[in-house]
N, C-alpha and C. Protein backbone atom coordinates (compact mmCIF):
# COMPACT_ATOMS: atom_id res chain seq x y z
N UNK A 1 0.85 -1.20 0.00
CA UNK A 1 0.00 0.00 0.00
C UNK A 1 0.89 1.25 0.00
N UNK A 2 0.69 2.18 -0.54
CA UNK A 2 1.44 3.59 -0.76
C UNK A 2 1.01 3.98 0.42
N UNK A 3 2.66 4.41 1.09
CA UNK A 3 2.17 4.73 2.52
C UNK A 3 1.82 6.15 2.82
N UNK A 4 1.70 6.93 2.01
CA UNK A 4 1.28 8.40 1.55
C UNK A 4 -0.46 7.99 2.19
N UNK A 5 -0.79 6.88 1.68
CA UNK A 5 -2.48 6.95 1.60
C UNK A 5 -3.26 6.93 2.79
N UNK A 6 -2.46 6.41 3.97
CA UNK A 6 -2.81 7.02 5.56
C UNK A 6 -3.61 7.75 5.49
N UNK A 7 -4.90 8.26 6.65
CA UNK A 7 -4.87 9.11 7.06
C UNK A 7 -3.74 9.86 8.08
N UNK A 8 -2.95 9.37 8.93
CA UNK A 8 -2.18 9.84 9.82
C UNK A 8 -1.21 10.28 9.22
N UNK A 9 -0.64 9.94 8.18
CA UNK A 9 0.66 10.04 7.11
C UNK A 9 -0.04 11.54 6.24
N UNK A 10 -1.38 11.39 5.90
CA UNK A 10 -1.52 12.62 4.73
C UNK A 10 -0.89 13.74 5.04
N UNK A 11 -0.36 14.45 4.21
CA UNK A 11 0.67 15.52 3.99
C UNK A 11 1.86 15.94 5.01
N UNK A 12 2.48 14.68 5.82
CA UNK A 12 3.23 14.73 6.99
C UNK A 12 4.71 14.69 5.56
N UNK A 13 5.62 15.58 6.14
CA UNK A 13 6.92 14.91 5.74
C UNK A 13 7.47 13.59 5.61
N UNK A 14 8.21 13.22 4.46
CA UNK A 14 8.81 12.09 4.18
C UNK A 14 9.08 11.51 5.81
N UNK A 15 10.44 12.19 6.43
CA UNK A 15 11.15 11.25 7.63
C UNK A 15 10.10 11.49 8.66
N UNK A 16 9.14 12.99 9.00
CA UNK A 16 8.44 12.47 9.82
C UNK A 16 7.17 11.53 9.94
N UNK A 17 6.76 10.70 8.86
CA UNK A 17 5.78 9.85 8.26
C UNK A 17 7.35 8.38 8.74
N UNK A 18 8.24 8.49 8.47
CA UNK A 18 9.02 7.32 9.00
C UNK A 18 9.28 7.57 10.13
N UNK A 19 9.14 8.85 11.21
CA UNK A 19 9.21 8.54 12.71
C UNK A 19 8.24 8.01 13.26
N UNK A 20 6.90 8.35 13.08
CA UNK A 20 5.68 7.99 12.84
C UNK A 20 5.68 6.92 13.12
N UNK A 21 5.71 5.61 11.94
CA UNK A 21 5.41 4.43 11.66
C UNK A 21 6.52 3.80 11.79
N UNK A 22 8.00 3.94 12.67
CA UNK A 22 8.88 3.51 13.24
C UNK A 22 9.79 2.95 12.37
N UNK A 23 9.94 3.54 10.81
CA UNK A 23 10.31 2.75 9.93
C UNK A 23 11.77 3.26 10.12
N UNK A 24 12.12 4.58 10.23
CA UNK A 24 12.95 4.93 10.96
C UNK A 24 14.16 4.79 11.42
N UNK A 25 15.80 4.61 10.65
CA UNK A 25 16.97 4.03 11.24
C UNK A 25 16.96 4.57 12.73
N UNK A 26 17.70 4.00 13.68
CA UNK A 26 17.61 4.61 15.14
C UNK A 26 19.00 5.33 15.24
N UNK A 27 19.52 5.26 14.16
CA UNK A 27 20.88 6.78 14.30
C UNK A 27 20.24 7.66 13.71
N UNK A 28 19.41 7.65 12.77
CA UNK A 28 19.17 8.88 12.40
C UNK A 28 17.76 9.73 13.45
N UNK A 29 17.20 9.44 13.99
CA UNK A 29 16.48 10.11 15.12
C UNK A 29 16.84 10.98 15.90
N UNK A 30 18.01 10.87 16.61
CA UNK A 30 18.62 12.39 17.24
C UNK A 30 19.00 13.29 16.58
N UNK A 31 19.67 12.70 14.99
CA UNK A 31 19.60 14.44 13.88
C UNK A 31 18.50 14.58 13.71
N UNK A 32 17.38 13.88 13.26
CA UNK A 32 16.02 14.16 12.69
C UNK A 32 15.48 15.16 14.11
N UNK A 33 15.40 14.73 15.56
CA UNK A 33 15.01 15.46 16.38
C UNK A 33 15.17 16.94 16.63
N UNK A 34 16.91 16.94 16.30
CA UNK A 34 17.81 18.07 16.66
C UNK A 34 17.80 19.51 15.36
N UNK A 35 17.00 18.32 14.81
CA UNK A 35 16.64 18.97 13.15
C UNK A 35 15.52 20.33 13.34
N UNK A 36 14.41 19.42 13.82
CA UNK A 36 13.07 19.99 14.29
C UNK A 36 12.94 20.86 15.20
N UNK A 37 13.90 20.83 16.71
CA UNK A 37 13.72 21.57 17.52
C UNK A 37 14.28 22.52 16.81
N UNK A 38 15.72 22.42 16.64
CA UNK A 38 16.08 24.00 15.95
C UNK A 38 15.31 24.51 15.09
N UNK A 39 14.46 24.16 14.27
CA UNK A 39 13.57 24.61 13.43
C UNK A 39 12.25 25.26 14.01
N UNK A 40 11.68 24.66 15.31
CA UNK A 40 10.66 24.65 15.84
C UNK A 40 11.06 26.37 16.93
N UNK A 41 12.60 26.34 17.34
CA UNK A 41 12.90 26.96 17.76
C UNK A 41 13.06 28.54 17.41
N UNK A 42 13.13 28.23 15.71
CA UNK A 42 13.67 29.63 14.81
C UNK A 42 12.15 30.27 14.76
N UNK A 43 10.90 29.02 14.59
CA UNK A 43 9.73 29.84 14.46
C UNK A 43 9.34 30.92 15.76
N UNK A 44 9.80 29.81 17.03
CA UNK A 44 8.89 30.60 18.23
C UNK A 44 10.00 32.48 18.34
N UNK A 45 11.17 32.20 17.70
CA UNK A 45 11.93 33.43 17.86
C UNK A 45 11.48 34.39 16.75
N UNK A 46 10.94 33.64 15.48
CA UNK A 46 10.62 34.57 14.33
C UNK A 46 8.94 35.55 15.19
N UNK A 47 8.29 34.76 15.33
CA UNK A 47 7.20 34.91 16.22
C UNK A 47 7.28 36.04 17.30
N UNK A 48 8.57 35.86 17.92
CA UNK A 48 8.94 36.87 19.01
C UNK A 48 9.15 38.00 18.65
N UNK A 49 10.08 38.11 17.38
CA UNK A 49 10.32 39.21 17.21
C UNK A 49 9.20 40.04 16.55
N UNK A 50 8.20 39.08 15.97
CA UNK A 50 7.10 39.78 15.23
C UNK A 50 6.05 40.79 16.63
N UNK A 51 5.70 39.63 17.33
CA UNK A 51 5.08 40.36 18.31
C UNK A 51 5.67 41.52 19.23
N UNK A 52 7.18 41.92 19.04
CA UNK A 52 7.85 42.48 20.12
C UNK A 52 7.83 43.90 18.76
N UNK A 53 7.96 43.57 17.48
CA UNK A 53 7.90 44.81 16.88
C UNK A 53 6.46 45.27 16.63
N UNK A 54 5.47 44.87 16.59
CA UNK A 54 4.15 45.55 16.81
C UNK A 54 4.28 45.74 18.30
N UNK A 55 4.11 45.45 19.21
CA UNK A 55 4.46 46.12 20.54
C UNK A 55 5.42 47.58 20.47
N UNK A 56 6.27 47.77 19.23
CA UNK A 56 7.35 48.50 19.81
C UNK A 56 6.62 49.71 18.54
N UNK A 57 6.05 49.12 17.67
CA UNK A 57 4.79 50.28 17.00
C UNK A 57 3.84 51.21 17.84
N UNK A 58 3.19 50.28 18.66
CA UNK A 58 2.18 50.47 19.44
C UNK A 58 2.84 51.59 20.40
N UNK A 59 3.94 51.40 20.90
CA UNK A 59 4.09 52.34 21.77
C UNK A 59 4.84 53.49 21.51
N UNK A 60 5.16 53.25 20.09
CA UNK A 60 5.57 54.46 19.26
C UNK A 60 4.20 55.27 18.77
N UNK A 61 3.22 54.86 18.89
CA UNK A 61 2.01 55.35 18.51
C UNK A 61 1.60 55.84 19.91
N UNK A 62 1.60 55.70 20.66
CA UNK A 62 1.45 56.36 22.34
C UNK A 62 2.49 57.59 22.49
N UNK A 63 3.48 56.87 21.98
CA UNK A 63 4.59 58.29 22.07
C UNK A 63 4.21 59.67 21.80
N UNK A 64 3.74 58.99 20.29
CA UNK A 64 3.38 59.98 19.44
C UNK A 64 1.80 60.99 20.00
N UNK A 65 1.30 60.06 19.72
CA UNK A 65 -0.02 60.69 20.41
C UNK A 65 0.20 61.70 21.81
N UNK A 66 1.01 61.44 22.45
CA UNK A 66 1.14 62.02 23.63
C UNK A 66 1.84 63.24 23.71
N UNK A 67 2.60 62.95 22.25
CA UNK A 67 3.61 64.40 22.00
C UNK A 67 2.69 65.16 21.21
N UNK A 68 1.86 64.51 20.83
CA UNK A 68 0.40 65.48 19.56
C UNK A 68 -0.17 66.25 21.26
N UNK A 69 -0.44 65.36 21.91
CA UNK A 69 -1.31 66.37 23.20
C UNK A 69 -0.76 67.43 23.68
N UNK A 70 0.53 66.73 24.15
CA UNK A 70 0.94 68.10 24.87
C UNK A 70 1.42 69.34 23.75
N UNK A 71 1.51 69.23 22.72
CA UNK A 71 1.70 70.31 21.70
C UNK A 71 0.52 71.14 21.60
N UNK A 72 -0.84 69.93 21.57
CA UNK A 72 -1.99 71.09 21.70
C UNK A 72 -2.41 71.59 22.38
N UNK A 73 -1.89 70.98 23.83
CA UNK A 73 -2.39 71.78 25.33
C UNK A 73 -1.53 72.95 25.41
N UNK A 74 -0.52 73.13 24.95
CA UNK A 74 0.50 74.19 24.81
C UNK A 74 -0.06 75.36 23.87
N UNK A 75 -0.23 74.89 22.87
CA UNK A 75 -0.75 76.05 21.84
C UNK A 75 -2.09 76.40 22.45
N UNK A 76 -3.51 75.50 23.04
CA UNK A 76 -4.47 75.96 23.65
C UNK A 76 -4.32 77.24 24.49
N UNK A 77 -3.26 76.59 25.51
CA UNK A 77 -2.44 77.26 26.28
C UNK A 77 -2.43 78.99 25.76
N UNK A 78 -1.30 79.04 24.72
CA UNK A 78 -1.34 80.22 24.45
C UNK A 78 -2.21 81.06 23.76
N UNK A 79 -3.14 80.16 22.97
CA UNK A 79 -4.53 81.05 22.76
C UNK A 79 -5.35 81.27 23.62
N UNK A 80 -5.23 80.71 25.21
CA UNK A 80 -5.96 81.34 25.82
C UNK A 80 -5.56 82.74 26.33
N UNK A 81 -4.43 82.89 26.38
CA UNK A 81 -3.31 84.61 26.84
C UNK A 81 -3.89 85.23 25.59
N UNK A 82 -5.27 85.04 25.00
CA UNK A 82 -6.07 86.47 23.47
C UNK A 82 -7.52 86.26 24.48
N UNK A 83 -7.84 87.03 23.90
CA UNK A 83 -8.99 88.06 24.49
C UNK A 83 -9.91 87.63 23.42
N UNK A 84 -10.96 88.05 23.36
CA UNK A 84 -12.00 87.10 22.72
C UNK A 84 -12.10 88.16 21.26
N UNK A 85 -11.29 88.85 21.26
CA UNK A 85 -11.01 89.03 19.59
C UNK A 85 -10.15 88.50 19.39
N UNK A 86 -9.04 87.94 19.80
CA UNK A 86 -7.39 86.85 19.20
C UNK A 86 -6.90 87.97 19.44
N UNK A 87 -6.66 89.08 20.29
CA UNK A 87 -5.76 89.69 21.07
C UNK A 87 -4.81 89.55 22.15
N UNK A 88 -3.76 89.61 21.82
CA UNK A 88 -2.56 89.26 22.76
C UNK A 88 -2.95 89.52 24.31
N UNK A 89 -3.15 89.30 25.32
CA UNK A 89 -3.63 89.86 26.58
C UNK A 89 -2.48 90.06 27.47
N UNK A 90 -1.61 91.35 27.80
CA UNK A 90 -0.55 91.06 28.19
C UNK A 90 -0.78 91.03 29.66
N UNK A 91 0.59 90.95 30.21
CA UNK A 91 0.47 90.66 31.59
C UNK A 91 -0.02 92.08 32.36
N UNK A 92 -0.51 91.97 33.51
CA UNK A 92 -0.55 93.81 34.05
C UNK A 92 0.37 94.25 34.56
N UNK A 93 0.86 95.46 34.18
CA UNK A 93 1.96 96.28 34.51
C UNK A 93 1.52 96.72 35.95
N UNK A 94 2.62 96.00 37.25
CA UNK A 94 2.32 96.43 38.55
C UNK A 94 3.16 97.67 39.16
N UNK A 95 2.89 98.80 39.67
CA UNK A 95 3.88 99.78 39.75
C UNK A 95 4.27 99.39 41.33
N UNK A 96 5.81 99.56 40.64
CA UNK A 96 6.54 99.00 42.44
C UNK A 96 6.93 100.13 42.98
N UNK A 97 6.25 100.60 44.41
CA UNK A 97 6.70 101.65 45.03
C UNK A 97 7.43 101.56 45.74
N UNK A 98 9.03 101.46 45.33
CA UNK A 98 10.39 101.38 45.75
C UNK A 98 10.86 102.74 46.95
N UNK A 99 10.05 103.22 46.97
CA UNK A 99 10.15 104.61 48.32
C UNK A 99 9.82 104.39 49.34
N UNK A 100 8.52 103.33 49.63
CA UNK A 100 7.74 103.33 50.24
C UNK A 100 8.10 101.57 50.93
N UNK A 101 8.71 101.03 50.01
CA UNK A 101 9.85 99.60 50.82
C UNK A 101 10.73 100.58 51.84
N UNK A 102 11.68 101.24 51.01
CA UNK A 102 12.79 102.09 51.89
C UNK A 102 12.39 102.33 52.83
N UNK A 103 11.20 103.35 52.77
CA UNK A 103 10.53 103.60 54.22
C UNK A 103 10.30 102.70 55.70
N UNK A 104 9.29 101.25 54.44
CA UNK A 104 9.06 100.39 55.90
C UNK A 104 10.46 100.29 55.99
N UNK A 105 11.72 99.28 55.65
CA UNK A 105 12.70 98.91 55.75
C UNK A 105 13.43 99.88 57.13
N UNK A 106 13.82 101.24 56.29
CA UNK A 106 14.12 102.10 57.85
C UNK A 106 12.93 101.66 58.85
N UNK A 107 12.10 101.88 58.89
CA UNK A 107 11.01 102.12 60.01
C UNK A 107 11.42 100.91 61.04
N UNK A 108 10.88 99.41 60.24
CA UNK A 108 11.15 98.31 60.74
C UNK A 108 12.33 97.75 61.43
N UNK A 109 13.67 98.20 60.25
CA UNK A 109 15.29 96.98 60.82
C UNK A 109 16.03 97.93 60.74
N UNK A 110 16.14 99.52 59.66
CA UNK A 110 17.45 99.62 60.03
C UNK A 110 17.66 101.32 60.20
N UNK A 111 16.67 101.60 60.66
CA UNK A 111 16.32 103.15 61.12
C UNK A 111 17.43 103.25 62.09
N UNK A 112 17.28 104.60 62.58
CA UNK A 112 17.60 104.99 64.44
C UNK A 112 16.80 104.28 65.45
N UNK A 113 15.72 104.53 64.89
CA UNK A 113 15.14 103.90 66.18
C UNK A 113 13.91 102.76 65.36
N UNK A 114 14.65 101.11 65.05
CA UNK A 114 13.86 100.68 64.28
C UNK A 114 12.49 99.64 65.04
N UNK A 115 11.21 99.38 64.82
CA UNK A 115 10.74 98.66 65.63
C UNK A 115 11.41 97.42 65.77
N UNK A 116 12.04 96.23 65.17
CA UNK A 116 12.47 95.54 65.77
C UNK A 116 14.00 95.22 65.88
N UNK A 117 14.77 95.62 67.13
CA UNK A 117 16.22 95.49 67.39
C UNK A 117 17.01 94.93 66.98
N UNK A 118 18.41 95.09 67.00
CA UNK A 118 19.46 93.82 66.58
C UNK A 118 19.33 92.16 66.96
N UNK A 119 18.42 92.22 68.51
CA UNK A 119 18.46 90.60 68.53
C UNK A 119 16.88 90.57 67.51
N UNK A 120 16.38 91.25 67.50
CA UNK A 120 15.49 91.04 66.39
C UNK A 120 15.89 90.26 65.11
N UNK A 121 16.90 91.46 64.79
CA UNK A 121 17.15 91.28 63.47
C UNK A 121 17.90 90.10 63.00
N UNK A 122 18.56 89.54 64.22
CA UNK A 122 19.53 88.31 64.06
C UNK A 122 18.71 87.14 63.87
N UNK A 123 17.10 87.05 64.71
CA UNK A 123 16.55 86.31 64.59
C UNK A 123 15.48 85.80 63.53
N UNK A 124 15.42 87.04 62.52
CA UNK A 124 14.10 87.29 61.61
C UNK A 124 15.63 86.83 60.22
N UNK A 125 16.31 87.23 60.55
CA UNK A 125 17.22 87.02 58.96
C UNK A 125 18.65 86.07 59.25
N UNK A 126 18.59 85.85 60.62
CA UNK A 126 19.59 84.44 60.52
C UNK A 126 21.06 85.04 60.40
N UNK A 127 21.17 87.06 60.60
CA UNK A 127 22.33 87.28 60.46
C UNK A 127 22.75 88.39 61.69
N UNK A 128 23.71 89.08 62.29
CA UNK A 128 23.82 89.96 62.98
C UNK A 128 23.86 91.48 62.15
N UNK A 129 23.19 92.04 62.99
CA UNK A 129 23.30 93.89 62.39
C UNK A 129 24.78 93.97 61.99
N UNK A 130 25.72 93.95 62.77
CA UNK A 130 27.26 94.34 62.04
C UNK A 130 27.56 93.36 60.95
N UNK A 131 27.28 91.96 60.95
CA UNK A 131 27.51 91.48 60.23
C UNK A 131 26.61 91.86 58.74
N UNK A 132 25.60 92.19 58.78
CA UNK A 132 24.50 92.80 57.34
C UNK A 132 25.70 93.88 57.07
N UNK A 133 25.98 94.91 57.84
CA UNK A 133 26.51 95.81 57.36
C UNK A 133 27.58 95.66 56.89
N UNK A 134 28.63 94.65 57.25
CA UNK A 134 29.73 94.13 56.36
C UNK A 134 29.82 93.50 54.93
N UNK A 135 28.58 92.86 55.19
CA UNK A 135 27.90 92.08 54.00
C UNK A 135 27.58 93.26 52.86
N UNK A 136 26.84 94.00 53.08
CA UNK A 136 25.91 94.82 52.41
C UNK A 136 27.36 96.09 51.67
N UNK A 137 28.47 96.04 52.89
CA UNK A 137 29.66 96.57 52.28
C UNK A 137 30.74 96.25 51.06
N UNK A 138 30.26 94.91 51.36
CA UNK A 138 31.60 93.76 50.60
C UNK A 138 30.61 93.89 48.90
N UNK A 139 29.43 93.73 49.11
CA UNK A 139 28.66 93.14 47.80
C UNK A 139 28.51 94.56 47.24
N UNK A 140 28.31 95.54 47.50
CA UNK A 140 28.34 96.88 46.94
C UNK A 140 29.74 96.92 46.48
N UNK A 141 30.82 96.81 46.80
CA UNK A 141 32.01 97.22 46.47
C UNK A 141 32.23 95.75 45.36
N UNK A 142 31.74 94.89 45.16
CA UNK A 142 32.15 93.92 44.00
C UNK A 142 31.12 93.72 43.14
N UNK A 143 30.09 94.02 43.26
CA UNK A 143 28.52 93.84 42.18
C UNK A 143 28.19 95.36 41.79
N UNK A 144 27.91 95.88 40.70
CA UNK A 144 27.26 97.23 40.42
C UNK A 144 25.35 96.77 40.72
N UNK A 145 25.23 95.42 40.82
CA UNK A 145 24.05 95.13 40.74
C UNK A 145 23.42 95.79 42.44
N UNK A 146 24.15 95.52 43.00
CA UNK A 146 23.73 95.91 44.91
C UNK A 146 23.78 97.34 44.67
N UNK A 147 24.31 98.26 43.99
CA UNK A 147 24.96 99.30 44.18
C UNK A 147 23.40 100.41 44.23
N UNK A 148 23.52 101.49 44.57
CA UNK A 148 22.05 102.66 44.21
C UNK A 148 22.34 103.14 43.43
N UNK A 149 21.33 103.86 42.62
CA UNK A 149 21.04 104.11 41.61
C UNK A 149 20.17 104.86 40.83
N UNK A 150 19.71 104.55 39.33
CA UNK A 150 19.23 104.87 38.65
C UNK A 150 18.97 103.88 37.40
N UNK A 151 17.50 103.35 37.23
CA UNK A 151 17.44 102.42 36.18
C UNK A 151 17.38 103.27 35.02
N UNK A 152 16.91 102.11 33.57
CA UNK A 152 17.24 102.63 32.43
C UNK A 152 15.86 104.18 32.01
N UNK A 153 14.85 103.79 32.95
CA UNK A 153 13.79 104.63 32.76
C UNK A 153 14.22 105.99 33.61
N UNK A 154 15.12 106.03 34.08
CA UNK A 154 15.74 107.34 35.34
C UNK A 154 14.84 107.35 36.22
N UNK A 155 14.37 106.16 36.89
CA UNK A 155 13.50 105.72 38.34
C UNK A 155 14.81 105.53 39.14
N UNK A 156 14.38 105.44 40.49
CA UNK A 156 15.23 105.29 41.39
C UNK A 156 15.37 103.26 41.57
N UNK A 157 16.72 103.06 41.26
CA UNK A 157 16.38 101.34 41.34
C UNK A 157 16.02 101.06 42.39
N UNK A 158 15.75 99.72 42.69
CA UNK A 158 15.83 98.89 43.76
C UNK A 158 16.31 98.89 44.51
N UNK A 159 16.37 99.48 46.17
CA UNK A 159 17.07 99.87 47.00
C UNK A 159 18.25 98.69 47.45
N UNK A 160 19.25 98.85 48.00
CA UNK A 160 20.79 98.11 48.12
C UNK A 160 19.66 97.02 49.19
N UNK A 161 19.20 97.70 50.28
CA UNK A 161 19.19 97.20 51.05
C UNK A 161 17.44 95.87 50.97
N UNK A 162 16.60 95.94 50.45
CA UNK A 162 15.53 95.65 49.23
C UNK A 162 16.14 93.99 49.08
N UNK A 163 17.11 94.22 48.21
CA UNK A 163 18.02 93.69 47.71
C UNK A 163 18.41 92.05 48.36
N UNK A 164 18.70 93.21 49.48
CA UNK A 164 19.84 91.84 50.07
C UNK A 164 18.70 91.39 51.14
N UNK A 165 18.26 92.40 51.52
CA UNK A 165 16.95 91.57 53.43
C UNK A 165 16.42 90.32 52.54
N UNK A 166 15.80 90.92 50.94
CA UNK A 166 14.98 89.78 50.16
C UNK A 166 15.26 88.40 50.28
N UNK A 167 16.87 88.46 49.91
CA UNK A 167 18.03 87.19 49.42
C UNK A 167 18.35 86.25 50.99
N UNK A 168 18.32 87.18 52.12
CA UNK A 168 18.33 86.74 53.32
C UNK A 168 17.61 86.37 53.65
N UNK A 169 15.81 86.51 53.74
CA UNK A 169 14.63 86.31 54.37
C UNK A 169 14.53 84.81 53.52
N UNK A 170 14.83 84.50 51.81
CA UNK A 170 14.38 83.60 51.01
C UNK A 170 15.59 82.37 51.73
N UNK A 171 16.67 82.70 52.25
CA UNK A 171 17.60 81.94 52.43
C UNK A 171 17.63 81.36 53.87
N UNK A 172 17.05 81.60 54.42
CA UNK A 172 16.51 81.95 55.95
C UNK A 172 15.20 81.07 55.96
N UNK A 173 14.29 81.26 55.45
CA UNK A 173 13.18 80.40 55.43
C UNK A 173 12.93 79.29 54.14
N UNK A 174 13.42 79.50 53.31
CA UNK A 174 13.45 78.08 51.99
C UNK A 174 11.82 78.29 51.36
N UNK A 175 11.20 79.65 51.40
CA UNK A 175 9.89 79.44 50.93
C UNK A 175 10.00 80.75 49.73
N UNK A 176 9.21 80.71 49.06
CA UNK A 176 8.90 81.62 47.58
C UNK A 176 9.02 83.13 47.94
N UNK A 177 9.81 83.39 46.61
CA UNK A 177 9.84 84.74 46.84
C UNK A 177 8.50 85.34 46.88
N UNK A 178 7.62 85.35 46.26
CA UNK A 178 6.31 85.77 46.26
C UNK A 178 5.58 85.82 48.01
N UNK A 179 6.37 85.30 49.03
CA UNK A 179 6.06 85.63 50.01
C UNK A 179 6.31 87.33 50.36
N UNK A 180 7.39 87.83 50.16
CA UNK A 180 8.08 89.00 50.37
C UNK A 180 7.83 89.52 49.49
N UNK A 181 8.25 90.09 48.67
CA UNK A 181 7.89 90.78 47.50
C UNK A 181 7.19 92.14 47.38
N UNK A 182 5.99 91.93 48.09
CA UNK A 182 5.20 92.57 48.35
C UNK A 182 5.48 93.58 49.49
N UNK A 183 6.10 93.27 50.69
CA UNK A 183 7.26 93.75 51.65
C UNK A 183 7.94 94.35 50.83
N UNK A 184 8.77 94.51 49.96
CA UNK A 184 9.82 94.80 49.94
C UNK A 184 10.09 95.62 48.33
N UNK A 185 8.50 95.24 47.62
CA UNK A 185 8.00 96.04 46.32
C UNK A 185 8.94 95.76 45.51
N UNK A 186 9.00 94.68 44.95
CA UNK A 186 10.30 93.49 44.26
C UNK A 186 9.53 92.65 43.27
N UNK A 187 9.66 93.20 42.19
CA UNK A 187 9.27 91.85 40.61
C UNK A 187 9.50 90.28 41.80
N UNK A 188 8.83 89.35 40.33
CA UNK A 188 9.43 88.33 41.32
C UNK A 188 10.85 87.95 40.14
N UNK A 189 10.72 88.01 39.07
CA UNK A 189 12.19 87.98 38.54
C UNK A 189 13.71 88.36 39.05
N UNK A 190 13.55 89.99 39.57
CA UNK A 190 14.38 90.38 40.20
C UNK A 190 14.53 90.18 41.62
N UNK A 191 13.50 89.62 42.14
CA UNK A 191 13.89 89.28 43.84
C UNK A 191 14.70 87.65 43.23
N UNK A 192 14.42 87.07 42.42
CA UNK A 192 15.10 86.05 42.28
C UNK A 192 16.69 86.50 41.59
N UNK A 193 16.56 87.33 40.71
CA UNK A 193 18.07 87.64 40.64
C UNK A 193 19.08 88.27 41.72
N UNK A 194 17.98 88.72 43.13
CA UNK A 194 19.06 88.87 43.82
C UNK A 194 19.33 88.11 44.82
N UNK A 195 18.34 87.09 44.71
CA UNK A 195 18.90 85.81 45.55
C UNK A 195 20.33 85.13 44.61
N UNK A 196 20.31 84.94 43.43
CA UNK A 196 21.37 84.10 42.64
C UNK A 196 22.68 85.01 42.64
N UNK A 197 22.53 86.43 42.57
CA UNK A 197 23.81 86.99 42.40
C UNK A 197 24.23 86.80 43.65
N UNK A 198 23.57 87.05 44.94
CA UNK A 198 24.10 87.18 46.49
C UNK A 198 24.79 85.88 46.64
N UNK A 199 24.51 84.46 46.48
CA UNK A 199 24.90 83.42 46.78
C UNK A 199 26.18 83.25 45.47
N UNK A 200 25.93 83.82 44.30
CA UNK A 200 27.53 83.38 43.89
C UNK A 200 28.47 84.12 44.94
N UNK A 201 28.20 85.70 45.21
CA UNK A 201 29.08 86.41 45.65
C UNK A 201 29.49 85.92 46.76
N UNK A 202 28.37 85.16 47.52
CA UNK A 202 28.85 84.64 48.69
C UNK A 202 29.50 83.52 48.68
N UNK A 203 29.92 82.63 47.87
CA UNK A 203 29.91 81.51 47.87
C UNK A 203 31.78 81.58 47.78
N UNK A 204 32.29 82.23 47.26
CA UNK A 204 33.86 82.32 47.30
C UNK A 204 34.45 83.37 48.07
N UNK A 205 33.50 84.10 49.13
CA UNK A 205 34.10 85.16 49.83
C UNK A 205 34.26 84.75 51.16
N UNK A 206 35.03 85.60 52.39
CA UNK A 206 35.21 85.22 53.60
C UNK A 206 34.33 85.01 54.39
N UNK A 207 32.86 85.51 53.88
CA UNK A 207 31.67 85.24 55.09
C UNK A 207 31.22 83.72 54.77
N UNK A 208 31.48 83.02 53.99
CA UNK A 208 31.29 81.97 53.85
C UNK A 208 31.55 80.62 55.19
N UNK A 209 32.77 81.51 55.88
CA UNK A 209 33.51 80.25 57.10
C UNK A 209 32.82 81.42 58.14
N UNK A 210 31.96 81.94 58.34
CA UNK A 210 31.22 82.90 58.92
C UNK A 210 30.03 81.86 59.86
């Protein structure tokens, strides 16, 4: 009988139709085996890599999508800063009354007769009165930024002393400039630039082992 005509044999390979029906030399079975697994083996890896590169689509498609969002929450973003004609809405111009800091400032820490004293002051800013005044000496004589003045509009700048209580009070307590500010009639940009200039200056000078 044509051994093709099986049902169990129909369309099986030649040698595996002779593992089958045991016809089979018994040396050749461990190549025939060693044959198959490696073969059996290349599929489950072809397989792997198929499923691991649609996985690696998929989350290139998340990527993507996620970089589409935040692009449009951004641009939303800035069409909401227009006014309901598509007008730019700028920020409000706050007028800082830099006379009237000076004032409290004397009144409060560093008048003649200020309401709260040197052990006050050691305790509210973490520094001694002679020592501010050494400080406030050293950084004037190496920054034009501490120095008084005159800005580019011929206003009176930001007082020396403004300046530095700001950089002390922020350094002293670890909380937002936007606490003070308002004290002391200070952008919050520039109360932050005079926290960063004070700490380079301080950072390589003698008050440092202070």
């Amino acid at each position: 009988m044509y051994r093709h005509s099986l049902p169990i044999h129909y369309g099986l390979p030649h040698p595996l139709v002779r593992l089958v029906t045991g016809t089979m030399d018994d040396d050749h079975v461990p190549l025939f085996l060693a044959f198959y697994s490696v073969l059996f083996i290349g599929v489950l890896t072809a397989a792997a890599l198929a499923l691991e590169e649609e996985e690696y689509y998929s989350s290139l498609e998340e990527v993507s999508a996620l970089i589409a969002q935040c692009l449009l929450s951004g641009r939303r973003k800035r069409r909401s800063n227009r006014d309901e004609g598509g007008r730019v809405v700028r920020r409000r111009y706050v007028h800082w009354d830099r006379e009237r800091a000076y004032r409290c400032i004397l009144q409060d820490y560093l008048g003649p007769s200020p309401s709260f004293g040197v052990d006050d002051f050691k305790r509210i800013f973490r520094v001694s009165r002679s020592s501010y005044e050494d400080l406030k000496s050293f950084l004037c004589e190496r920054l034009h930024f501490f120095r008084e003045g005159l800005d580019v509009t011929r206003r009176v700048r930001v007082g020396t002393d403004a300046k530095l209580l700001i950089a002390l009070k922020y350094l002293a307590y670890g909380c937002s400039v936007n606490s003070f500010r308002d004290y002391f009639q200070i952008g919050e940009s520039t109360a932050m630039e005079c926290v960063k200039r004070f700490v380079h200056a301080i950072a390589d000078s003698p008050f440092q082992k202070k």
